[in-house]
Structure formats: structure tokens, C-alpha cells
PDB file of N, CA and C in Angstrom:
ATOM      1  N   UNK A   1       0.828  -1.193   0.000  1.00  0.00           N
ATOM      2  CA  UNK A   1       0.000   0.000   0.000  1.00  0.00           C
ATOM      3  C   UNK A   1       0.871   1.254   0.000  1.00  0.00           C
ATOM      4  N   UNK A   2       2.162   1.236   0.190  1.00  0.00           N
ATOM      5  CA  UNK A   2       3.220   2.504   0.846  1.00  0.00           C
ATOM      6  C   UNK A   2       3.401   2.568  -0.597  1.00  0.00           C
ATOM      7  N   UNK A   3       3.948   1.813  -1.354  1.00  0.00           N
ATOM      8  CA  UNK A   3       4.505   1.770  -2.395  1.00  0.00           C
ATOM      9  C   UNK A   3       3.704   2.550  -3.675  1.00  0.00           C
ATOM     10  N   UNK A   4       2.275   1.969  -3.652  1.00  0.00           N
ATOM     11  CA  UNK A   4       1.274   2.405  -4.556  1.00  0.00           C
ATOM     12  C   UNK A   4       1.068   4.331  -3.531  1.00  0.00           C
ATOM     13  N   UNK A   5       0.884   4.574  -2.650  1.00  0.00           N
ATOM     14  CA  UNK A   5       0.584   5.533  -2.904  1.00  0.00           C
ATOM     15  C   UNK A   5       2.203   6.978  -3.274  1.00  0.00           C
ATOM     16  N   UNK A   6       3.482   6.210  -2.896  1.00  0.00           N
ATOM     17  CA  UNK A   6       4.623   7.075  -3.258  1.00  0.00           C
ATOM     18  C   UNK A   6       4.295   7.353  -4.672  1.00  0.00           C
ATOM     19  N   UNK A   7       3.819   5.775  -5.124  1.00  0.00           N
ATOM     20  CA  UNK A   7       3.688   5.799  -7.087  1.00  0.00           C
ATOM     21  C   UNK A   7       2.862   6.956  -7.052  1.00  0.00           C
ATOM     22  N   UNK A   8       1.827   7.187  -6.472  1.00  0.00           N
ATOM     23  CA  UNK A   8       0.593   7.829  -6.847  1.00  0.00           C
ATOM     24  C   UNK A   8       1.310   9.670  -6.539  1.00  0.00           C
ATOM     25  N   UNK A   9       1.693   9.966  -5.505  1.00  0.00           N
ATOM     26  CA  UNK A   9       2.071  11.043  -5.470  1.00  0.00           C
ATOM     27  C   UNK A   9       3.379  11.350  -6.248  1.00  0.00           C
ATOM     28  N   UNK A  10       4.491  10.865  -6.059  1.00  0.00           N
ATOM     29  CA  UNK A  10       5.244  10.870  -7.676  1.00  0.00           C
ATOM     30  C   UNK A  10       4.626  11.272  -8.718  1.00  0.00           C
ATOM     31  N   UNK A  11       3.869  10.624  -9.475  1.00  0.00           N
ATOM     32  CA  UNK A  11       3.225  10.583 -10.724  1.00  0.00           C
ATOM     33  C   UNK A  11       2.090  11.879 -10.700  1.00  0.00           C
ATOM     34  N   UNK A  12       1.833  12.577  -9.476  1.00  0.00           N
ATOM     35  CA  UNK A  12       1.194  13.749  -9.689  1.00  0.00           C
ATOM     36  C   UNK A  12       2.458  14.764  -9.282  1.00  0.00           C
ATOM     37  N   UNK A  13       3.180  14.719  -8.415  1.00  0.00           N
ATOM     38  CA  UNK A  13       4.205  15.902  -8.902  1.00  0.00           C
ATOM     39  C   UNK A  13       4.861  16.009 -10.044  1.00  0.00           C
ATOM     40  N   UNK A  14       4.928  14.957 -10.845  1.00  0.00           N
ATOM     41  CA  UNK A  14       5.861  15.176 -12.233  1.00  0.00           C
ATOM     42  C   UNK A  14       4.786  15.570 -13.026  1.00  0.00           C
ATOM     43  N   UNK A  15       3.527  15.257 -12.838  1.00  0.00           N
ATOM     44  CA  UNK A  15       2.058  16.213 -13.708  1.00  0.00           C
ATOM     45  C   UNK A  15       1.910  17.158 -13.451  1.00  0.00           C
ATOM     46  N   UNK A  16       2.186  17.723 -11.998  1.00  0.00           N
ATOM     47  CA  UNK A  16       2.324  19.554 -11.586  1.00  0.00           C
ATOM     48  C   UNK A  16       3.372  20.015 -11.713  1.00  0.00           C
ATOM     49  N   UNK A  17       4.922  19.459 -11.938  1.00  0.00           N
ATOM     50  CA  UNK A  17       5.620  20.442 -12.375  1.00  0.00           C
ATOM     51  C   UNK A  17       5.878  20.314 -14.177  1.00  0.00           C
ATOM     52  N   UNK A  18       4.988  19.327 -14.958  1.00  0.00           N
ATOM     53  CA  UNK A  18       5.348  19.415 -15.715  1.00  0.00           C
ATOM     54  C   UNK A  18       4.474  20.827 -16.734  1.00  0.00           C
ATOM     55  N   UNK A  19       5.092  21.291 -17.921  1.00  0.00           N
ATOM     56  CA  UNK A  19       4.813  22.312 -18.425  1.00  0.00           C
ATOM     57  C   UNK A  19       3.706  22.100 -19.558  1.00  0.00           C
ATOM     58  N   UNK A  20       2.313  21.808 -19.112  1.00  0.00           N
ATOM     59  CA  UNK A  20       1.175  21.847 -20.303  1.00  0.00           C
ATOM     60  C   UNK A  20       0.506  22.284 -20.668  1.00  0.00           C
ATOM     61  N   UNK A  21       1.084  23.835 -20.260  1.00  0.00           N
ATOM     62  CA  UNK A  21       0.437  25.239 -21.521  1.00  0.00           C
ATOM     63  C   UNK A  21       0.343  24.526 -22.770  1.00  0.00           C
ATOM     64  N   UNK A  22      -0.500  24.983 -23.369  1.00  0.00           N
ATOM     65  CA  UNK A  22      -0.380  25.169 -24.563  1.00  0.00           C
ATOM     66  C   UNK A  22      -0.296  25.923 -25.626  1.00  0.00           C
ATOM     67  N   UNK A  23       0.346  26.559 -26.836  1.00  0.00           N
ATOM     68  CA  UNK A  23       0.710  27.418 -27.194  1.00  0.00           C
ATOM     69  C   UNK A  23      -0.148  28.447 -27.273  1.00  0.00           C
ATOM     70  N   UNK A  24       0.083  29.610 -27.205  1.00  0.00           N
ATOM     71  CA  UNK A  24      -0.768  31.055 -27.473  1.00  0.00           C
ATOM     72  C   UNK A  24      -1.277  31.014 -28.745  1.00  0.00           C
ATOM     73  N   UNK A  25      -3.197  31.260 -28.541  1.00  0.00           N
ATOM     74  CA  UNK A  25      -3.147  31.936 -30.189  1.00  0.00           C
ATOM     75  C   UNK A  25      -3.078  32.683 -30.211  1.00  0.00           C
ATOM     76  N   UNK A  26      -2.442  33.452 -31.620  1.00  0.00           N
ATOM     77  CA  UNK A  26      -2.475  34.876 -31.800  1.00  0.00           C
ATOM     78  C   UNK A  26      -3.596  35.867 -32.208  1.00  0.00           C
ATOM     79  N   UNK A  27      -3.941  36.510 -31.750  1.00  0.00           N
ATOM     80  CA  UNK A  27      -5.053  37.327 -32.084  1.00  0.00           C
ATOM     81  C   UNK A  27      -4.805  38.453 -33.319  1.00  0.00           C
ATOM     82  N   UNK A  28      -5.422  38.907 -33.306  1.00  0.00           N
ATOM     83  CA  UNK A  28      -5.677  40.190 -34.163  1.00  0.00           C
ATOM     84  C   UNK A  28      -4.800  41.197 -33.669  1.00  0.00           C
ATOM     85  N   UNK A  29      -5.068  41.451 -32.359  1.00  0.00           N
ATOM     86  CA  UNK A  29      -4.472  42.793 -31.546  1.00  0.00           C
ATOM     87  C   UNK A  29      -3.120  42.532 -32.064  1.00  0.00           C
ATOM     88  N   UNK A  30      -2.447  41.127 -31.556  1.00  0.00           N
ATOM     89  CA  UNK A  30      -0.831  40.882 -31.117  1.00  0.00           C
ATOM     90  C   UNK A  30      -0.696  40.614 -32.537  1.00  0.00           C
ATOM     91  N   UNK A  31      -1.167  40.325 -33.842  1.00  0.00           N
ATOM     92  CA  UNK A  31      -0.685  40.590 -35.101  1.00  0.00           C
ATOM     93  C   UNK A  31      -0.377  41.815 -35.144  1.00  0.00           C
ATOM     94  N   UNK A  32      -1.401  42.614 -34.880  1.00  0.00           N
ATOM     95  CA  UNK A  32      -0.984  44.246 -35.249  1.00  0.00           C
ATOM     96  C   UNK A  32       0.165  44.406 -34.863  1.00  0.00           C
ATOM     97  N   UNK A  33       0.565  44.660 -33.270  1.00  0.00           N
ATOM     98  CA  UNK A  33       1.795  44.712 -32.486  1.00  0.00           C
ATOM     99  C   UNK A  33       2.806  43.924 -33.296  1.00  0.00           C
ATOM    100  N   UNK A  34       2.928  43.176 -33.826  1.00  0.00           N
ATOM    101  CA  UNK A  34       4.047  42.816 -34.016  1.00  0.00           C
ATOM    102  C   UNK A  34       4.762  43.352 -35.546  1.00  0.00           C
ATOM    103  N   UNK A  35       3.375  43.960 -36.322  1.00  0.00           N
ATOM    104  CA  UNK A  35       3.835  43.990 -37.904  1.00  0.00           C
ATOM    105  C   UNK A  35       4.230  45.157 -37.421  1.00  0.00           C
ATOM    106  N   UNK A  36       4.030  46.061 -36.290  1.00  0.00           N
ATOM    107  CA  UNK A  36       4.362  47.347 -36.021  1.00  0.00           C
ATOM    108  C   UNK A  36       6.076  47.335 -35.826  1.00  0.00           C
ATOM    109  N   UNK A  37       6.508  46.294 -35.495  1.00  0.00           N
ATOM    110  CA  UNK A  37       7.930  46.259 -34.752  1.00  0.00           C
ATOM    111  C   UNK A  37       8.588  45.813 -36.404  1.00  0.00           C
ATOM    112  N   UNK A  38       8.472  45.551 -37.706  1.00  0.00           N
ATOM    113  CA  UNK A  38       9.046  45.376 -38.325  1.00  0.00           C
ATOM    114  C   UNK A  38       9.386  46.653 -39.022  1.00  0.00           C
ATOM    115  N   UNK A  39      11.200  46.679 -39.137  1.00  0.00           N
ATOM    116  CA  UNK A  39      11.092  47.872 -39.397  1.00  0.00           C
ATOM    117  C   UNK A  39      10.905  47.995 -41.292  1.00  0.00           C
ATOM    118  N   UNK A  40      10.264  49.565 -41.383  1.00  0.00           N
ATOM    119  CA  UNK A  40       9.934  49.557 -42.339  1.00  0.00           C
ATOM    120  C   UNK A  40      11.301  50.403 -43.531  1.00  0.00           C
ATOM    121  N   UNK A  41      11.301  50.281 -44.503  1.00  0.00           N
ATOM    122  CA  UNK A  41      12.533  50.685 -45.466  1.00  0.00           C
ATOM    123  C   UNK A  41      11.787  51.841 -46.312  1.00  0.00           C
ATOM    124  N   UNK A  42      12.690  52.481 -46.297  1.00  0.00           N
ATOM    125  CA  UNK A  42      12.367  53.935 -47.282  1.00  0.00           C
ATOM    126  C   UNK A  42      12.967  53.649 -48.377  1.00  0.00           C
ATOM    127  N   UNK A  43      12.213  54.262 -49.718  1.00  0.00           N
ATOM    128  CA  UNK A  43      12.268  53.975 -50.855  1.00  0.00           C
ATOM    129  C   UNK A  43      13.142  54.976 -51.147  1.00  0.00           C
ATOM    130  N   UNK A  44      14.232  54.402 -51.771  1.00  0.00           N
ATOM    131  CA  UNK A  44      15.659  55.363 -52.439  1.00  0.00           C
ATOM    132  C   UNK A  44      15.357  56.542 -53.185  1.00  0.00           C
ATOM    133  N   UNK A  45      13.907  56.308 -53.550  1.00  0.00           N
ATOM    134  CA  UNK A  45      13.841  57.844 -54.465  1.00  0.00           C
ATOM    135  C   UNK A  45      13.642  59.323 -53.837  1.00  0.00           C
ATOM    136  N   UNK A  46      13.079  58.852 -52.605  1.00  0.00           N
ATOM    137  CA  UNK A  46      13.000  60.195 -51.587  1.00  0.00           C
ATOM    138  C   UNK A  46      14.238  60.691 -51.196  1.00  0.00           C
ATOM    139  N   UNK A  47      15.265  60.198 -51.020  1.00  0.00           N
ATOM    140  CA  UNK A  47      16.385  60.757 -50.703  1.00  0.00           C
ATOM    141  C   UNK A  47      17.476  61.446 -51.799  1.00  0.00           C
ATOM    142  N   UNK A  48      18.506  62.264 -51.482  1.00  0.00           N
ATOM    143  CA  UNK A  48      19.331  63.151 -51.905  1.00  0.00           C
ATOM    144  C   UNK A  48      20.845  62.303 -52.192  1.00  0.00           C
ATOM    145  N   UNK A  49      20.729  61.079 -51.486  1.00  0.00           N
ATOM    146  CA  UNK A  49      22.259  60.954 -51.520  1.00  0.00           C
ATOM    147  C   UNK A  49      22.342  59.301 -51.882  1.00  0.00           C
ATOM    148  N   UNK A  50      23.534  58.816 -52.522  1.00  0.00           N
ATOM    149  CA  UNK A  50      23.980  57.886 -52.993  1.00  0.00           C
ATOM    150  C   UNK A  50      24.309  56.350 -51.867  1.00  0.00           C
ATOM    151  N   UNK A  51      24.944  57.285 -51.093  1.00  0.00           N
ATOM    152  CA  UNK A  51      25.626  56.324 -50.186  1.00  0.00           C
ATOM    153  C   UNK A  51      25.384  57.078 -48.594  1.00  0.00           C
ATOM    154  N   UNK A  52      24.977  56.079 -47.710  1.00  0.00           N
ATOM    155  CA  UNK A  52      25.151  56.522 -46.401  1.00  0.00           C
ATOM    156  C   UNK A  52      26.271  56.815 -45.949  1.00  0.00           C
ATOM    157  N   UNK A  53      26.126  58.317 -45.750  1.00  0.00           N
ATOM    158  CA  UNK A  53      27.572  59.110 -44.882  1.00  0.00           C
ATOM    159  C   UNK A  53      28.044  58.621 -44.038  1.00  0.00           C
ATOM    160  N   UNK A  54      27.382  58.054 -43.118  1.00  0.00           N
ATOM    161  CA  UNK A  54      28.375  57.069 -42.112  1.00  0.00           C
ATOM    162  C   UNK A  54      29.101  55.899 -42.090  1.00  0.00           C
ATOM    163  N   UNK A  55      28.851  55.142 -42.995  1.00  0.00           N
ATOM    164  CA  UNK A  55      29.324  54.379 -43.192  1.00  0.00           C
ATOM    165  C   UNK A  55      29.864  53.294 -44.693  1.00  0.00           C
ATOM    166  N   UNK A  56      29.147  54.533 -45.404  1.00  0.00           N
ATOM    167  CA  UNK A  56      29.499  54.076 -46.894  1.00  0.00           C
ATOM    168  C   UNK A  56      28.596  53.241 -47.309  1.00  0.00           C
ATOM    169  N   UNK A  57      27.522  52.737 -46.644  1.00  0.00           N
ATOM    170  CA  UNK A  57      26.574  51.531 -47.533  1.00  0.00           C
ATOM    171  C   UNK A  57      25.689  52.127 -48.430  1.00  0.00           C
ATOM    172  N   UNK A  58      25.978  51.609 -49.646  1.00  0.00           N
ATOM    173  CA  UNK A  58      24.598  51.922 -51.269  1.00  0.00           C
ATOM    174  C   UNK A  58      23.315  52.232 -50.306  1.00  0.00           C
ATOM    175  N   UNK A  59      22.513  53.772 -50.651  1.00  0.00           N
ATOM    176  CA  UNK A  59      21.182  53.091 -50.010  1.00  0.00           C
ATOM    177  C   UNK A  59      20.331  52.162 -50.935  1.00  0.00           C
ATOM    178  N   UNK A  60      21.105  51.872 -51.789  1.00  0.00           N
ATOM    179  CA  UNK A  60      20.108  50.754 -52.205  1.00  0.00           C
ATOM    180  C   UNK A  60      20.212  49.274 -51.786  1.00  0.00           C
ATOM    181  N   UNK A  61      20.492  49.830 -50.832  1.00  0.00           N
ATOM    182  CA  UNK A  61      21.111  48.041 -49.619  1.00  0.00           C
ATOM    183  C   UNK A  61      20.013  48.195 -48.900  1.00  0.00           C
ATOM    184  N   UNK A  62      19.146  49.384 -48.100  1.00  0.00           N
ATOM    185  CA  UNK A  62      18.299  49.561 -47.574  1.00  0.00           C
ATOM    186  C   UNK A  62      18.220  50.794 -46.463  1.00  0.00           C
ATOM    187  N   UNK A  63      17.231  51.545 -46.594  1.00  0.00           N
ATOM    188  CA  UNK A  63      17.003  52.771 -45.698  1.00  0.00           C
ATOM    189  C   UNK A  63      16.361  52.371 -44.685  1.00  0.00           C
ATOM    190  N   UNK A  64      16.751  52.813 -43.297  1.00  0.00           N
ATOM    191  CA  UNK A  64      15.856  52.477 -42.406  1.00  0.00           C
ATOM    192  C   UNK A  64      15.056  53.666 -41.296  1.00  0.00           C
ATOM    193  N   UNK A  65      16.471  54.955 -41.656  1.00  0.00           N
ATOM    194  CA  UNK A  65      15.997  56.276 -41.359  1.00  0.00           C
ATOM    195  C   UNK A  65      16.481  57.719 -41.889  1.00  0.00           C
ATOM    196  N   UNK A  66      15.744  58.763 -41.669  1.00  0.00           N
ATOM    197  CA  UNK A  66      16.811  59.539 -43.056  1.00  0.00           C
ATOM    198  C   UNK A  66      16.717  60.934 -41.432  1.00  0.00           C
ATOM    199  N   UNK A  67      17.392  62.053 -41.988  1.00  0.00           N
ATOM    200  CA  UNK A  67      17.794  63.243 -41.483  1.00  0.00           C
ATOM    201  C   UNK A  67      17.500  64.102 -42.618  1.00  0.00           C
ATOM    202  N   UNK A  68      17.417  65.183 -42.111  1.00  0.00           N
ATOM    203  CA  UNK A  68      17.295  66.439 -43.261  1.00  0.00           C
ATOM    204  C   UNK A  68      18.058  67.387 -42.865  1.00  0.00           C
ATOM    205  N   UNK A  69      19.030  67.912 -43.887  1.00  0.00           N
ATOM    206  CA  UNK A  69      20.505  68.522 -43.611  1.00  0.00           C
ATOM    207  C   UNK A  69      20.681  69.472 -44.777  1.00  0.00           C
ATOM    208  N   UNK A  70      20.339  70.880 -44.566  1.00  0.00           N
ATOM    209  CA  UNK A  70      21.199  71.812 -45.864  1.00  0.00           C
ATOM    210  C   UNK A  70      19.974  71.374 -46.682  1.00  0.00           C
ATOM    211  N   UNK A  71      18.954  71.689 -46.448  1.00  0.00           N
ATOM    212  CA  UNK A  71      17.613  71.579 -47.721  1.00  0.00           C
ATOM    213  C   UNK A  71      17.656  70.007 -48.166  1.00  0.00           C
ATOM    214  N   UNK A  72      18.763  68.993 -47.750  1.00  0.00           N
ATOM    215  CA  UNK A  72      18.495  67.543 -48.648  1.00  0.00           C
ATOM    216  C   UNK A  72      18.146  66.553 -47.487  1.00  0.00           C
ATOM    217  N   UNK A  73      17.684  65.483 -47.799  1.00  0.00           N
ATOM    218  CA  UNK A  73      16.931  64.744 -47.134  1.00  0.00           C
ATOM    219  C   UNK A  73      18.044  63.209 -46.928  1.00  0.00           C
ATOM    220  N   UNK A  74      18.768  62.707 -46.413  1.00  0.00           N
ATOM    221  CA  UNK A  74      19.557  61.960 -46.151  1.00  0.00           C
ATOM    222  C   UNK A  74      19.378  60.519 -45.753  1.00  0.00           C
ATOM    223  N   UNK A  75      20.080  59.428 -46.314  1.00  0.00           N
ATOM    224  CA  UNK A  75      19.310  58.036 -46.015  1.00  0.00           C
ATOM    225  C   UNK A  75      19.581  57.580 -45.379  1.00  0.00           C
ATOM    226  N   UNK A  76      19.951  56.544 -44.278  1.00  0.00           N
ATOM    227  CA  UNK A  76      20.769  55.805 -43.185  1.00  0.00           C
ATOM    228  C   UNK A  76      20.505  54.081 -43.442  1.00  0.00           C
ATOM    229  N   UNK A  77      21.227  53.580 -43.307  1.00  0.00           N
ATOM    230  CA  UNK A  77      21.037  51.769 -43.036  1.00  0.00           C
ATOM    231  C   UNK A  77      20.386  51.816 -41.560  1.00  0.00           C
ATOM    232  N   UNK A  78      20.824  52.262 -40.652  1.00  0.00           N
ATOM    233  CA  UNK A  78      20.597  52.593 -39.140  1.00  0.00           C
ATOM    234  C   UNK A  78      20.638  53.783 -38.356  1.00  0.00           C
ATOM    235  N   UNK A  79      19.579  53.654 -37.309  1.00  0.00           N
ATOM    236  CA  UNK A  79      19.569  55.033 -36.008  1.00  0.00           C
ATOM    237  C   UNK A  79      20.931  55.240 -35.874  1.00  0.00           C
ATOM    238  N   UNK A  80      21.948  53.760 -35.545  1.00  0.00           N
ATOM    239  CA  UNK A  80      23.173  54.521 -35.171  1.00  0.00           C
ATOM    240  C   UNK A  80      23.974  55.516 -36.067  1.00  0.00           C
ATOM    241  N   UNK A  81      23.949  55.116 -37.386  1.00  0.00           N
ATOM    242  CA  UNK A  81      24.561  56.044 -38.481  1.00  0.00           C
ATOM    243  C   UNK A  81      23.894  57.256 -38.516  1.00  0.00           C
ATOM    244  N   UNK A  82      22.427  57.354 -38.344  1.00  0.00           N
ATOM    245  CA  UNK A  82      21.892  58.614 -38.704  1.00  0.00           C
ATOM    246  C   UNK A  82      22.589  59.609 -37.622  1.00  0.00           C
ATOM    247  N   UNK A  83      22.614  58.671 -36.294  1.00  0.00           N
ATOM    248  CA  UNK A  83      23.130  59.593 -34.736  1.00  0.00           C
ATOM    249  C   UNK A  83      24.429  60.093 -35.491  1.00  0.00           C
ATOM    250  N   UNK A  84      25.524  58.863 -35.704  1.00  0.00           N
ATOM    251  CA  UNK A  84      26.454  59.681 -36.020  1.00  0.00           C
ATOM    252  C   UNK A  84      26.203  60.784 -36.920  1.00  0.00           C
ATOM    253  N   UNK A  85      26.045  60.810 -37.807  1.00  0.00           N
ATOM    254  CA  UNK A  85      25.985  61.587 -39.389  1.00  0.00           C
ATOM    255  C   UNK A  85      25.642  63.275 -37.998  1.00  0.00           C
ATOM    256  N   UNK A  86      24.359  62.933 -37.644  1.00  0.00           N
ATOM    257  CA  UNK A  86      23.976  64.226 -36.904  1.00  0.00           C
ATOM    258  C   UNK A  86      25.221  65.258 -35.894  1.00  0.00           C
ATOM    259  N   UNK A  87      26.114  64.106 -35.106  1.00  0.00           N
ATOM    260  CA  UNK A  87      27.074  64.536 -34.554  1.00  0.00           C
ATOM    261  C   UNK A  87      27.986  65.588 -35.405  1.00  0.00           C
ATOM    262  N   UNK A  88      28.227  65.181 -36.499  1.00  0.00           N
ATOM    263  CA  UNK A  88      28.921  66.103 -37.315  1.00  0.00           C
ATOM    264  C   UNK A  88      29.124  65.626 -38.865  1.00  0.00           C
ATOM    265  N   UNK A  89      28.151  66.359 -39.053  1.00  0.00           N
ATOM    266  CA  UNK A  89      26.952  66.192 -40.608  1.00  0.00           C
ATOM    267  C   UNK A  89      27.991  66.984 -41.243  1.00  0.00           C
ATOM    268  N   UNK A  90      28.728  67.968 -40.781  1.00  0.00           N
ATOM    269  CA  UNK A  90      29.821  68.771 -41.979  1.00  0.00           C
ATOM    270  C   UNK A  90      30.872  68.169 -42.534  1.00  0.00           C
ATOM    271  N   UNK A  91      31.484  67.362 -41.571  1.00  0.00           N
ATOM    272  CA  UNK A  91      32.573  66.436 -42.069  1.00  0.00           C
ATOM    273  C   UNK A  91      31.983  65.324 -42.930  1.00  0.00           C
ATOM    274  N   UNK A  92      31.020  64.639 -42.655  1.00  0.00           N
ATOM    275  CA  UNK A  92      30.313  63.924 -43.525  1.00  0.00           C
ATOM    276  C   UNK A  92      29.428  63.809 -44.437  1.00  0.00           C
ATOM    277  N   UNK A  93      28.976  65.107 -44.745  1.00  0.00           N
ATOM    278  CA  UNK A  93      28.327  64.980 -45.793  1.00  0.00           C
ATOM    279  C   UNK A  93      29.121  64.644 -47.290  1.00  0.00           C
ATOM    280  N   UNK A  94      30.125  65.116 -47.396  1.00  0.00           N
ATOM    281  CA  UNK A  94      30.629  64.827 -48.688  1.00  0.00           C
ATOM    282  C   UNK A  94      30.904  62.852 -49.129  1.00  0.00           C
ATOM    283  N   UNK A  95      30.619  62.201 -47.970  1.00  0.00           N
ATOM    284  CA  UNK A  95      30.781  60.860 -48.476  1.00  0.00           C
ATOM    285  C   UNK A  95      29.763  60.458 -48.563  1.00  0.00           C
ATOM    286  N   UNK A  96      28.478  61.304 -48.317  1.00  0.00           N
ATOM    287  CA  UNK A  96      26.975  61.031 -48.943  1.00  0.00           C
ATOM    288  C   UNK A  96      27.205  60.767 -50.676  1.00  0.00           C
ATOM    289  N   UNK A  97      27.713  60.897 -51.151  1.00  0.00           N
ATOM    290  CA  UNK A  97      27.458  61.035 -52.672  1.00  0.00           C
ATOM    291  C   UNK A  97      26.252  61.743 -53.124  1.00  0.00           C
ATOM    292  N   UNK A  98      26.231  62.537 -53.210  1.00  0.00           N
ATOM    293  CA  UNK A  98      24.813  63.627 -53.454  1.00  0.00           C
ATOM    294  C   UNK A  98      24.292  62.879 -54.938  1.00  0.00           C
ATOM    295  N   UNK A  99      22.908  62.711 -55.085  1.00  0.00           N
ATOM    296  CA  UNK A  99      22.660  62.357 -56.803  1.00  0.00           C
ATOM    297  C   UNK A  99      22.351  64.051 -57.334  1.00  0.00           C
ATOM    298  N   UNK A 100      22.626  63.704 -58.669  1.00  0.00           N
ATOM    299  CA  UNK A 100      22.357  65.226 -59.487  1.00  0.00           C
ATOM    300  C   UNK A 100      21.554  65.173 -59.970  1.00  0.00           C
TER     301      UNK A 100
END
């Protein structure tokens, strides 16, 4: 009788600590939320310049944020490049490649 009930309580602690959530559905709401977090790319034609000043990448690799500097509108791969570029946009603008 000792034996059957250790079995018996055993066999319910490994059923209470075991993990049988089952997966989340996703709703509507948490679709929205999430297409929100993808970031979105700016189309090369809005911008003024060839190549991101900070770091030299084609924006036709991909825009992810731009600055507006001296009347032109500027492309970035990333926040961090745009930060830099902003720090000191005079020294760098000329490796923007301006289009004509």
C-alpha cells in the first residue's frame, strides 16, 4: 500500500511540475503589435544621396531612417549612423554622394 501511494504522489508531482500550456493563439491585436515592430525601409527615391555618410553603404542596400541637412533629405542603413551623421553632418556629408 506505501509503495502504490509514493507511485501515486510521484506521478502527480511530475504532472504539476510538468509544463502543459499550450501554445498562445495569436489574435488580431498581437498581429498588429508585431507587424508594427518590423522595421519599415524607405524607398531610395526620396532621398538626396547615394551612399550613407556614415558608413558608406549603397542606399540601395536599404534605408531604415533619413535626417534632413542643408535643404536635402539623407538616407541611413541605421539610427546609429543617422546619430552619427547628426554629430557632425559637416565632415560627412561629402561621403553622402549627393545624386544630381
Amino acid at each position: 500500500m506505501k509503495k502504490i501511494i509514493v507511485f501515486f504522489s510521484s506521478t502527480l508531482f511530475l504532472i504539476a511540475c510538468t509544463n502543459n500550456e499550450q501554445p498562445k493563439q495569436m489574435n488580431k491585436k498581437d498581429s498588429t503589435a508585431m507587424q508594427s515592430e518590423v522595421p519599415q525601409t524607405i524607398d531610395v527615391r526620396f532621398v538626396d544621396n547615394k551612399k550613407d555618410p556614415s558608413c558608406g553603404m549603397p542606399v540601395t542596400a536599404g534605408i531604415s531612417d533619413t535626417a534632413h541637412y542643408n535643404n536635402k533629405v539623407f538616407g541611413f542603413c541605421s539610427k546609429e549612423c543617422k546619430d552619427n551623421f547628426l554629430k557632425k553632418p559637416e565632415e560627412l556629408v561629402a561621403a553622402a554622394e549627393l545624386k544630381k
